[in-house]
N, C-alpha and C. Protein backbone atom coordinates (compact mmCIF):
# COMPACT_ATOMS: atom_id res chain seq x y z
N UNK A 1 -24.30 -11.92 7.43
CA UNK A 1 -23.31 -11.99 6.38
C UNK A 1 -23.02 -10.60 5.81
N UNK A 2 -23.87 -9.56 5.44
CA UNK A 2 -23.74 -8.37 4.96
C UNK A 2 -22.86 -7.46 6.09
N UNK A 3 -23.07 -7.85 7.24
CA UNK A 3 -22.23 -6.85 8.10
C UNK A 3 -20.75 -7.35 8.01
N UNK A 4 -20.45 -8.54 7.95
CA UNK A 4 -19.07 -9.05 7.49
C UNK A 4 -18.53 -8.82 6.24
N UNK A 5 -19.15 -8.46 5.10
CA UNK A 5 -18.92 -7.95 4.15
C UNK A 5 -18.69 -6.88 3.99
N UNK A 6 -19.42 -5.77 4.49
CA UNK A 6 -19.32 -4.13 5.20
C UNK A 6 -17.90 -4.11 5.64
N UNK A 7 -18.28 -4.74 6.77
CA UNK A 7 -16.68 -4.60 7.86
C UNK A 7 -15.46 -4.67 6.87
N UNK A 8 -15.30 -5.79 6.59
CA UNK A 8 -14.34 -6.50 5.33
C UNK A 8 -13.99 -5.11 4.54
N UNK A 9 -15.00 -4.62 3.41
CA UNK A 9 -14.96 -3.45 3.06
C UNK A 9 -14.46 -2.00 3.32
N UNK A 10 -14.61 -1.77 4.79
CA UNK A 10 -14.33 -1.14 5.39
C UNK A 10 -12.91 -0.88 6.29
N UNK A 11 -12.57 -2.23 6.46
CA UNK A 11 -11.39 -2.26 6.68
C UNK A 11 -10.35 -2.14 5.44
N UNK A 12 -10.42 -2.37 4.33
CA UNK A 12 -9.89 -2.33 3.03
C UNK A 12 -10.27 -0.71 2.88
N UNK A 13 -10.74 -0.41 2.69
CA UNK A 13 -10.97 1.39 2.59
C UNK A 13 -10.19 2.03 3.22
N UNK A 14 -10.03 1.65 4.49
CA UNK A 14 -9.06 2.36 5.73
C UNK A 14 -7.43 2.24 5.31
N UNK A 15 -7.23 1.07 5.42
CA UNK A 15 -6.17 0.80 4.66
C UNK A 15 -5.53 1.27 3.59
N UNK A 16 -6.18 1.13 2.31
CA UNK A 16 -5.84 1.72 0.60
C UNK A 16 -5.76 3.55 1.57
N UNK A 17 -6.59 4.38 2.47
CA UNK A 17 -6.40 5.21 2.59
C UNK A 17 -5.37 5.79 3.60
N UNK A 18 -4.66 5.11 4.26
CA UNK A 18 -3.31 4.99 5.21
C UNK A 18 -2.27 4.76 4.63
N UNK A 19 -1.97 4.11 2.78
CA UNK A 19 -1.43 3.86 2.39
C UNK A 19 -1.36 5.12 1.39
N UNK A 20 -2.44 5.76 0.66
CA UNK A 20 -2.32 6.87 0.46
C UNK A 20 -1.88 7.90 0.71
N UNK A 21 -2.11 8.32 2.23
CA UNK A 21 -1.82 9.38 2.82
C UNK A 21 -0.23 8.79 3.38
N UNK A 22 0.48 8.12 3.30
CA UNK A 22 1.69 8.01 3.08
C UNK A 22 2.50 8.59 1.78
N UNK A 23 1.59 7.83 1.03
CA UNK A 23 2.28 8.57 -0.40
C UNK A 23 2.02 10.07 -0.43
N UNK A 24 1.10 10.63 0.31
CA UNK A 24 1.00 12.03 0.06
C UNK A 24 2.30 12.89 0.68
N UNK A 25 2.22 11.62 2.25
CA UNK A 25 3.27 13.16 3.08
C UNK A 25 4.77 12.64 2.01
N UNK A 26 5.17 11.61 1.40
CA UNK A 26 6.42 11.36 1.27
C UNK A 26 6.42 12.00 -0.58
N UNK A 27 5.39 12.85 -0.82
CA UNK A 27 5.08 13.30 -1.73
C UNK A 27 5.92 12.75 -3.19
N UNK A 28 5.22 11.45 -3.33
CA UNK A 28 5.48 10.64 -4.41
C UNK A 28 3.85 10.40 -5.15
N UNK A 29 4.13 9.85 -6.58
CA UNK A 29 2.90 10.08 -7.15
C UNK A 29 3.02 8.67 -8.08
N UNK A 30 4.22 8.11 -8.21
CA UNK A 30 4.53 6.65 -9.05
C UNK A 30 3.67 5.36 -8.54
N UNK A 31 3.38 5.25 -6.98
CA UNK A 31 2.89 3.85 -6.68
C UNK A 31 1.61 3.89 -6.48
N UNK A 32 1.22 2.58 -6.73
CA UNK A 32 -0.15 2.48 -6.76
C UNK A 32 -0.32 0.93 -5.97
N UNK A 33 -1.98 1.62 -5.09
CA UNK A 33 -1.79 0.71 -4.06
C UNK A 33 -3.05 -0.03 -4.32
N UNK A 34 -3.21 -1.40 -3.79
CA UNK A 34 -4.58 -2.18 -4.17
C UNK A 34 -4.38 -3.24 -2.90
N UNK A 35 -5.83 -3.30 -2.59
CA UNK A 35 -6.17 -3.95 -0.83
C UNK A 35 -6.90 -4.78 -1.47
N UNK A 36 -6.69 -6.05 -0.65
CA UNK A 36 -7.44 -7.05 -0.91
C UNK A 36 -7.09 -8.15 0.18
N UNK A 37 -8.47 -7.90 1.18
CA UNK A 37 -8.68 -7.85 2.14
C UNK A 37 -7.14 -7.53 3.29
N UNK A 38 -6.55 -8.44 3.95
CA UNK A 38 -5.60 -7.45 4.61
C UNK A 38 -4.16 -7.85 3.68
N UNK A 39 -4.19 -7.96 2.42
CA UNK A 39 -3.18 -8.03 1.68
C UNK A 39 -2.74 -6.90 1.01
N UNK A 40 -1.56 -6.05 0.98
CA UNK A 40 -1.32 -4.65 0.06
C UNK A 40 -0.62 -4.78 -1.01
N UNK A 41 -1.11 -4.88 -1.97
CA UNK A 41 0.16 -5.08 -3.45
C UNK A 41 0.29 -3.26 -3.56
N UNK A 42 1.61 -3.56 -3.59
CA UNK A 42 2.57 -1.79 -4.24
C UNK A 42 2.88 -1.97 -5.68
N UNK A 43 2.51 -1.52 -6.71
CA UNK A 43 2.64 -1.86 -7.42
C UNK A 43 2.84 -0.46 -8.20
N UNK A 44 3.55 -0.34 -9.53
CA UNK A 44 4.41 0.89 -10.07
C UNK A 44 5.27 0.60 -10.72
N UNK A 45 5.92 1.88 -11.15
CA UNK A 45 7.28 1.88 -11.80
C UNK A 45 7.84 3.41 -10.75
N UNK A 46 9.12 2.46 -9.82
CA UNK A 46 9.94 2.90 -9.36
C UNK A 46 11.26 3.57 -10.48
N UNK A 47 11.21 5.28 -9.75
CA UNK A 47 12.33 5.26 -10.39
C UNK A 47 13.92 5.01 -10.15
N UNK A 48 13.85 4.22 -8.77
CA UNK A 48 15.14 3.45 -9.06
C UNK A 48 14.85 2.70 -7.58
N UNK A 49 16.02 1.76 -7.43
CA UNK A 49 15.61 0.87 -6.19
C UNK A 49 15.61 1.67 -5.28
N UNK A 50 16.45 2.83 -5.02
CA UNK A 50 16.11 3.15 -3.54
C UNK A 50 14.59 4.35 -3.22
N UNK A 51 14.22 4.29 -4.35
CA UNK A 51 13.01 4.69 -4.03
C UNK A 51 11.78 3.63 -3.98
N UNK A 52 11.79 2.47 -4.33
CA UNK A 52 10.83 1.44 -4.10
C UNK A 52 11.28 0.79 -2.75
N UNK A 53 12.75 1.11 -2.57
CA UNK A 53 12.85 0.23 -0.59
C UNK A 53 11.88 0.85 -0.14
N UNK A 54 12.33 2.70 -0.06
CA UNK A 54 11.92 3.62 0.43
C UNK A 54 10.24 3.75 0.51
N UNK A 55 9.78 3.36 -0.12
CA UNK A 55 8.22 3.02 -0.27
C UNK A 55 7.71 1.91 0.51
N UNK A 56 8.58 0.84 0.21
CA UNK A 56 8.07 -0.55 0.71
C UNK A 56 8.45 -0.15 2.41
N UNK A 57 9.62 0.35 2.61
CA UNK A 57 10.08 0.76 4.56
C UNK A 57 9.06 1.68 4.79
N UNK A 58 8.35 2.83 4.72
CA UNK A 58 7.74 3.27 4.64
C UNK A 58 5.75 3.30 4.85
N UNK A 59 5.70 2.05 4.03
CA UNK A 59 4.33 2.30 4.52
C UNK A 59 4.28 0.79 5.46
N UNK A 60 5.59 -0.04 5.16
CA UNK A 60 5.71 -1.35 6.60
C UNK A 60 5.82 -0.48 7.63
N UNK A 61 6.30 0.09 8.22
CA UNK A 61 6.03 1.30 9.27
C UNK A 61 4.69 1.75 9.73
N UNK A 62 3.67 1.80 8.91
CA UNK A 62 2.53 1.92 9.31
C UNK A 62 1.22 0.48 9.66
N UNK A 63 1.59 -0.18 8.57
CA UNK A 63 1.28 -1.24 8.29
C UNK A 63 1.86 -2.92 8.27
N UNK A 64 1.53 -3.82 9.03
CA UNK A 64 2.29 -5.19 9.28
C UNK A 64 2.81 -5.19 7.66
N UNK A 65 4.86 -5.35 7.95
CA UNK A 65 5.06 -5.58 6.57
C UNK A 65 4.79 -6.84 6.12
N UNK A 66 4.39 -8.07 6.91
CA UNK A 66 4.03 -9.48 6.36
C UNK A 66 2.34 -9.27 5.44
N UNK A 67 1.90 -8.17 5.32
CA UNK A 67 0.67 -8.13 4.65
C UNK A 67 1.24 -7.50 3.22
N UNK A 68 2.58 -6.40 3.24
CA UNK A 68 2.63 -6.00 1.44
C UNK A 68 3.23 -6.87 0.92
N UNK A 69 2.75 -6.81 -0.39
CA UNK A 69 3.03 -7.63 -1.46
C UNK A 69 3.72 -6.63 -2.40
N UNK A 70 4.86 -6.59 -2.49
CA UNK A 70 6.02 -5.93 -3.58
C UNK A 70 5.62 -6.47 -4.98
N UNK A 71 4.87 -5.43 -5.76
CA UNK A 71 4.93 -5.98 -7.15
C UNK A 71 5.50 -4.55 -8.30
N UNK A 72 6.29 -4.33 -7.39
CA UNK A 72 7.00 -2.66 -7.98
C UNK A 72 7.81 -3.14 -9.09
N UNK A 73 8.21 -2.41 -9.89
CA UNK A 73 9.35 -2.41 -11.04
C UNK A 73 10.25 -1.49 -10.88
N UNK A 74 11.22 -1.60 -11.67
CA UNK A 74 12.36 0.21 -11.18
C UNK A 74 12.83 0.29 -12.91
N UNK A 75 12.58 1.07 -13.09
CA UNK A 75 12.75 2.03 -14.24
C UNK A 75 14.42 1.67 -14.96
């Protein structure tokens, strides 16, 4: 059970940090990301819609977009 918990863990780490290093190269600093297990809530204050598409197209590109969960706002 502890190694499934690890793993679990570990895969959530990888993730929150692929989702990061997106926000780094697209050098934005508004969204904030939270894993839970292979689910991604984006969550923030966008400052306008085409920068929350632009976020949400963006890290679906790296990541299955049927796993983010859009809980962005726009300014």
């Amino acid at each position: 059970m502890w190694l499934g918990i690890r793993a679990a863990d570990e895969l959530e780490l990888r993730t929150t940090q692929t989702v990061l290093d997106v926000f780094a190269v697209e050098a934005v600093n508004w969204p904030v990301v939270e894993v839970d297990g292979l689910t991604v809530y984006l969550r923030g204050e966008a400052p306008d819609e085409a920068a929350r598409f632009h976020i949400i197209d963006t890290v679906g590109a790296v990541l299955n977009p049927a796993n983010i969960r859009d809980e962005m706002t726009v300014r």
